[in-house]
C-alpha atoms as a PDB file:
ATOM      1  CA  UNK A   1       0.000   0.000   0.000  1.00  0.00           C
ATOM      2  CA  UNK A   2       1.035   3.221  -1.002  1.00  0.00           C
ATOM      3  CA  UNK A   3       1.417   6.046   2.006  1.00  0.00           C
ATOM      4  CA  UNK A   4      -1.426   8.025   0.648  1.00  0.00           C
ATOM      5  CA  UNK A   5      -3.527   4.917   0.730  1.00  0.00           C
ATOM      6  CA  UNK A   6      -2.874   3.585   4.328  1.00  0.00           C
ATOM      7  CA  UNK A   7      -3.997   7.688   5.095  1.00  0.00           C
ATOM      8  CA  UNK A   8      -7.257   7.027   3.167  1.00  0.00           C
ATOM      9  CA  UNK A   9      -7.815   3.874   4.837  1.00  0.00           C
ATOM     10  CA  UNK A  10      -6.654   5.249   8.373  1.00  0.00           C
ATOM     11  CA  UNK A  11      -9.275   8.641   7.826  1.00  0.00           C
ATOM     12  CA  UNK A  12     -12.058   6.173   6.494  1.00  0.00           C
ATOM     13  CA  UNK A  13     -11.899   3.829   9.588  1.00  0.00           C
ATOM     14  CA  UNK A  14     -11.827   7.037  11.760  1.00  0.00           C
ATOM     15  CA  UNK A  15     -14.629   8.444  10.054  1.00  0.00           C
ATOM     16  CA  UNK A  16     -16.482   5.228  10.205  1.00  0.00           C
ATOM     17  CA  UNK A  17     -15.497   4.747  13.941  1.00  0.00           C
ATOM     18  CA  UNK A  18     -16.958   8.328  14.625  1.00  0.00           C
ATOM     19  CA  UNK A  19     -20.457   7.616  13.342  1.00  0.00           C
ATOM     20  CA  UNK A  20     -21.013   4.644  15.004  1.00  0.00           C
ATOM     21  CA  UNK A  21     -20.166   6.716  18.668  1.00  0.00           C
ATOM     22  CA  UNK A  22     -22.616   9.332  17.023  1.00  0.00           C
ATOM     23  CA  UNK A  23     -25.150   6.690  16.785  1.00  0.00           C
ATOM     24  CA  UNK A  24     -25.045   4.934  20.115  1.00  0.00           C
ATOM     25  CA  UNK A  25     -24.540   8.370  21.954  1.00  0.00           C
ATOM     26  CA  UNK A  26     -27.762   9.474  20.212  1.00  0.00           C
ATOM     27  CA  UNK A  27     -29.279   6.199  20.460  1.00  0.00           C
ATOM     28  CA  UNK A  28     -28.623   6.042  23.778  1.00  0.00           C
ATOM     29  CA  UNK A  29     -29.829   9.106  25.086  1.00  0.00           C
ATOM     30  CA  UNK A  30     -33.016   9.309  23.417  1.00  0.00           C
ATOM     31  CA  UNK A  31     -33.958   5.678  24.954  1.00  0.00           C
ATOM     32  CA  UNK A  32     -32.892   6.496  28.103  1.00  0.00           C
ATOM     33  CA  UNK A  33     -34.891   9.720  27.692  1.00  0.00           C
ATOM     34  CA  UNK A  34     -37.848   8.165  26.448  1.00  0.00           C
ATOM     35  CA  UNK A  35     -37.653   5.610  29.466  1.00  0.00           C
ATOM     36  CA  UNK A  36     -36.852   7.972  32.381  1.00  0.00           C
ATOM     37  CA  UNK A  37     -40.190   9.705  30.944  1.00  0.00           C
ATOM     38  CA  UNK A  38     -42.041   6.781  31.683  1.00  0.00           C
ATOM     39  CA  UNK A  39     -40.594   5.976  34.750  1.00  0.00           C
ATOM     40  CA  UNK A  40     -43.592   6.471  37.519  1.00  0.00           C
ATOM     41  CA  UNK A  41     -41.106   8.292  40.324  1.00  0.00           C
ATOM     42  CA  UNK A  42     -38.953  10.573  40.047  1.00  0.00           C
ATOM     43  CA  UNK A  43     -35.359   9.378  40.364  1.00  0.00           C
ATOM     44  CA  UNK A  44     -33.602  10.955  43.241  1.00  0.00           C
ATOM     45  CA  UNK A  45     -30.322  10.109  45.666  1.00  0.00           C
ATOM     46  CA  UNK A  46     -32.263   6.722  46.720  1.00  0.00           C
ATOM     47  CA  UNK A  47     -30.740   3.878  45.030  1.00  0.00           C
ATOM     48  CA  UNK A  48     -33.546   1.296  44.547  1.00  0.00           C
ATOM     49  CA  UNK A  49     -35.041   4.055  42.019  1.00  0.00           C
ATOM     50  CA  UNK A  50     -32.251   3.641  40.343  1.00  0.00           C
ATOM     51  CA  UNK A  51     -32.641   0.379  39.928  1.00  0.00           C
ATOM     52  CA  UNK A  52     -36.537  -0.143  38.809  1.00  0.00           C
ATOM     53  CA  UNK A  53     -35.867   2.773  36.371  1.00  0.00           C
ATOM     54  CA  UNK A  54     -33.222   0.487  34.822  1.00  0.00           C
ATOM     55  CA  UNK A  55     -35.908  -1.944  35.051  1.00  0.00           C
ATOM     56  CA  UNK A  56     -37.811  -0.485  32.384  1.00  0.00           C
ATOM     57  CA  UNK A  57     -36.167  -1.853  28.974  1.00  0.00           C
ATOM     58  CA  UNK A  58     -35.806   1.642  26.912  1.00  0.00           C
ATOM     59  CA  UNK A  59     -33.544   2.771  30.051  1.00  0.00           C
ATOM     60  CA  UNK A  60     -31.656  -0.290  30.373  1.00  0.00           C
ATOM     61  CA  UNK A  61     -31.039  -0.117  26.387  1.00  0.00           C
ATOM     62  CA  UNK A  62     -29.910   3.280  26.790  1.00  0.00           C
ATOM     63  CA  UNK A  63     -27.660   2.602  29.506  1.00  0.00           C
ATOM     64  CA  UNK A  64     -26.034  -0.238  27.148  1.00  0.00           C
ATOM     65  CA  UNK A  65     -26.015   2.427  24.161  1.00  0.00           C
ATOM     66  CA  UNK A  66     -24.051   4.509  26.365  1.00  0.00           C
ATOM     67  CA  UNK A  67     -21.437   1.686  27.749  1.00  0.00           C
ATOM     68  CA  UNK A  68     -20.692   0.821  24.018  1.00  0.00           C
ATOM     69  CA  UNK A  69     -20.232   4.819  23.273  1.00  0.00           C
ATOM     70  CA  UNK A  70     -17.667   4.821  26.135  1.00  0.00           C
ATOM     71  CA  UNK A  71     -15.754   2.201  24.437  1.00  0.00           C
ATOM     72  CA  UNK A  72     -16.093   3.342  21.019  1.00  0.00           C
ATOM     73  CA  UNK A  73     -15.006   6.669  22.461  1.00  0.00           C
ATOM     74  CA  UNK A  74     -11.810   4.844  23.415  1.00  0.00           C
ATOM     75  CA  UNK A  75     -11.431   4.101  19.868  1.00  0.00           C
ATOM     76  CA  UNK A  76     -11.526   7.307  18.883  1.00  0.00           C
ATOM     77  CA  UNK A  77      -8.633   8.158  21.257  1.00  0.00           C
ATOM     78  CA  UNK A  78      -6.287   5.703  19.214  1.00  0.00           C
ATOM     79  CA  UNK A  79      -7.024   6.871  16.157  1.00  0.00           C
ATOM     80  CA  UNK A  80      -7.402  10.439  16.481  1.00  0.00           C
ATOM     81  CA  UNK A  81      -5.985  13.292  19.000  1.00  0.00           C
ATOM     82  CA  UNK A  82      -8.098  14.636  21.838  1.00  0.00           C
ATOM     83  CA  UNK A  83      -8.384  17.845  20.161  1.00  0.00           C
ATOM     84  CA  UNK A  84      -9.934  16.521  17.343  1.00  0.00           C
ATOM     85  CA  UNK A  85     -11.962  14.124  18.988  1.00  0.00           C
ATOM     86  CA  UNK A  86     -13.686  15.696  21.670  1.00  0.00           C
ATOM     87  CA  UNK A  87     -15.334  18.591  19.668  1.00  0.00           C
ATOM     88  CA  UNK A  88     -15.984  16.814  16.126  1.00  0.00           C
ATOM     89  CA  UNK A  89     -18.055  14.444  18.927  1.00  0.00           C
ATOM     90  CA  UNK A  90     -19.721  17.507  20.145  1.00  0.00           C
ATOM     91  CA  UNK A  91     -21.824  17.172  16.759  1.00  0.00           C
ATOM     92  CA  UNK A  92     -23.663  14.584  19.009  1.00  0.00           C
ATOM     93  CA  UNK A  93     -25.410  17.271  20.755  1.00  0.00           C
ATOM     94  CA  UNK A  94     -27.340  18.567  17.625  1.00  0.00           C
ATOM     95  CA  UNK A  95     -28.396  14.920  17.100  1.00  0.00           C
ATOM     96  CA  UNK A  96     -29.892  15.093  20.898  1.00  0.00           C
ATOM     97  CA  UNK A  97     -31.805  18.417  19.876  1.00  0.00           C
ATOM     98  CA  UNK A  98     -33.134  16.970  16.982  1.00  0.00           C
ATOM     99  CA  UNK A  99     -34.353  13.799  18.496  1.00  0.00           C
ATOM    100  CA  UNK A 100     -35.844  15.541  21.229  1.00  0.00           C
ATOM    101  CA  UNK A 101     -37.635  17.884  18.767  1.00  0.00           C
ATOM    102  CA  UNK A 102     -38.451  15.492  16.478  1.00  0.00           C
ATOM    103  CA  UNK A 103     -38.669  12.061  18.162  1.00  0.00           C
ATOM    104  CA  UNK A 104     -39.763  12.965  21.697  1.00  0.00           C
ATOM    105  CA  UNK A 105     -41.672  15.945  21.244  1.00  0.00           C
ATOM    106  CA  UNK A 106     -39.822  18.669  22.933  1.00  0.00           C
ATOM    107  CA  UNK A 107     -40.428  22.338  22.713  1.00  0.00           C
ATOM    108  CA  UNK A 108     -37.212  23.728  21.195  1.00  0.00           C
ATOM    109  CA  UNK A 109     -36.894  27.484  21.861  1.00  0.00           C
ATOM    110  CA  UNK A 110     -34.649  29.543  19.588  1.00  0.00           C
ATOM    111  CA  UNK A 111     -32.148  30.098  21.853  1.00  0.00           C
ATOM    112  CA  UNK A 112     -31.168  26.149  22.123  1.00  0.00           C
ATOM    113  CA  UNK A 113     -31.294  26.301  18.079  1.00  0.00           C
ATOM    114  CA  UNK A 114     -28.642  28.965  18.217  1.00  0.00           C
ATOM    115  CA  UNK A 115     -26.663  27.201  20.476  1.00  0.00           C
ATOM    116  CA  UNK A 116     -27.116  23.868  18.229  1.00  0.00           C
ATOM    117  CA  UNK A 117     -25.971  25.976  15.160  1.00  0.00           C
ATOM    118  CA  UNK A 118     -22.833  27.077  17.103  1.00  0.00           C
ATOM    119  CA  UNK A 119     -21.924  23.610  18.188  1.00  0.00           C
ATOM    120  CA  UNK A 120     -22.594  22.794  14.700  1.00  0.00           C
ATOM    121  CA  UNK A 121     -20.028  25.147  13.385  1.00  0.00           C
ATOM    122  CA  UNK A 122     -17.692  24.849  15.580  1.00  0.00           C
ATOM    123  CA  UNK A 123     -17.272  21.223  14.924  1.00  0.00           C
ATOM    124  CA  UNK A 124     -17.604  21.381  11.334  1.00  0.00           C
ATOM    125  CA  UNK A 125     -15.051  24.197  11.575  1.00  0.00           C
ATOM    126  CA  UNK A 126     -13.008  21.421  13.336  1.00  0.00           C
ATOM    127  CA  UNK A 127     -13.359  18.586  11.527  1.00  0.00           C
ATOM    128  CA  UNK A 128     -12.051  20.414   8.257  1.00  0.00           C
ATOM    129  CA  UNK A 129      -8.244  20.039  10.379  1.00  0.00           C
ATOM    130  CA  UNK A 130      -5.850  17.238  10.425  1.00  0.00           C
ATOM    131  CA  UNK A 131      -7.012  14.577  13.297  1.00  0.00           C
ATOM    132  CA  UNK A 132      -3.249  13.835  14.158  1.00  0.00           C
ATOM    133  CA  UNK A 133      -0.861  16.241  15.287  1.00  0.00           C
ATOM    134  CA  UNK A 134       1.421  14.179  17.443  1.00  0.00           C
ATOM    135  CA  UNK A 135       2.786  10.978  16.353  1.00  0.00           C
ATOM    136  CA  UNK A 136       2.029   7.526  18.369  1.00  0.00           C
ATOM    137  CA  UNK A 137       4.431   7.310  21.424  1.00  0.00           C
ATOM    138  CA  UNK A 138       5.154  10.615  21.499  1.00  0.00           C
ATOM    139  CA  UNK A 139       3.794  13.358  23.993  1.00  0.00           C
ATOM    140  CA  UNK A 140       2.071  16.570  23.396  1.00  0.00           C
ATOM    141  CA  UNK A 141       5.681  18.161  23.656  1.00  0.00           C
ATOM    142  CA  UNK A 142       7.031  15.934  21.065  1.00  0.00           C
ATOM    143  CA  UNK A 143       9.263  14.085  23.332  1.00  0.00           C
ATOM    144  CA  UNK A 144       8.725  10.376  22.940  1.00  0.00           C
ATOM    145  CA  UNK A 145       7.334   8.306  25.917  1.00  0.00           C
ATOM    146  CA  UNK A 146       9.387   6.043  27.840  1.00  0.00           C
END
């Protein structure tokens, strides 16, 4: 494989590894959103609350969404730097406002839609930039790790 290649592949599995975090963060939320709404108390510092709202199957779901983000997050980390990765992930919050708009019938004010747009941007703005700046073993300083 050529070096331009294994940089295609590398940005394709990254990309690829992204939206599948996107998906089970989003995923996950809006089923444990959807669940917690249908949950007949309100879940508070008492434990066993905690534990019959997991009962219900859209929470528990959502809770497993989120576990599986977490890992894919870690992923992420080897592939990408933490600059990159934390606010091209951010994206994940305008996939919450839509869902609750759309999905779980939410009243969206304008101010939350500005917000979403500047989220928006600002991880469009950063996913336009190179997703490695340090090479692996090495620290942010450059020096390599022992």
């Amino acid at each position: 494989m050529t070096p331009a290649t294994t940089r295609q592949a590398s940005a394709m599995k990254t990309v690829g590894v992204l939206l599948l975090f996107l998906g089970l963060k989003a995923g996950g939320n809006a089923f444990m959103a959807w669940g917690m709404k249908h949950v007949p108390e309100q879940v508070s510092m008492n434990p066993v609350l905690y534990v019959h709202a997991m009962a219900n199957p859209f929470v528990a779901f959502g809770v497993f969404a989120l576990a599986l983000s977490l890992l894919t997050r870690m992923a992420l980390f080897s592939l990408a730097d933490l600059s990159f990765v934390l606010p091209v992930t951010a994206i994940g919050y305008v996939f919450a406002v839509l869902i609750g708009k759309f999905f779980l019938a939410e009243s969206v004010s304008g101010q939350r839609w500005m917000g979403t747009l500047l989220i928006f941007l600002g991880a469009a703005l950063v996913g336009t930039t190179r997703r490695n700046t340090t090479s692996r073993g090495t620290t942010g300083s450059g020096d390599a790790a022992e």
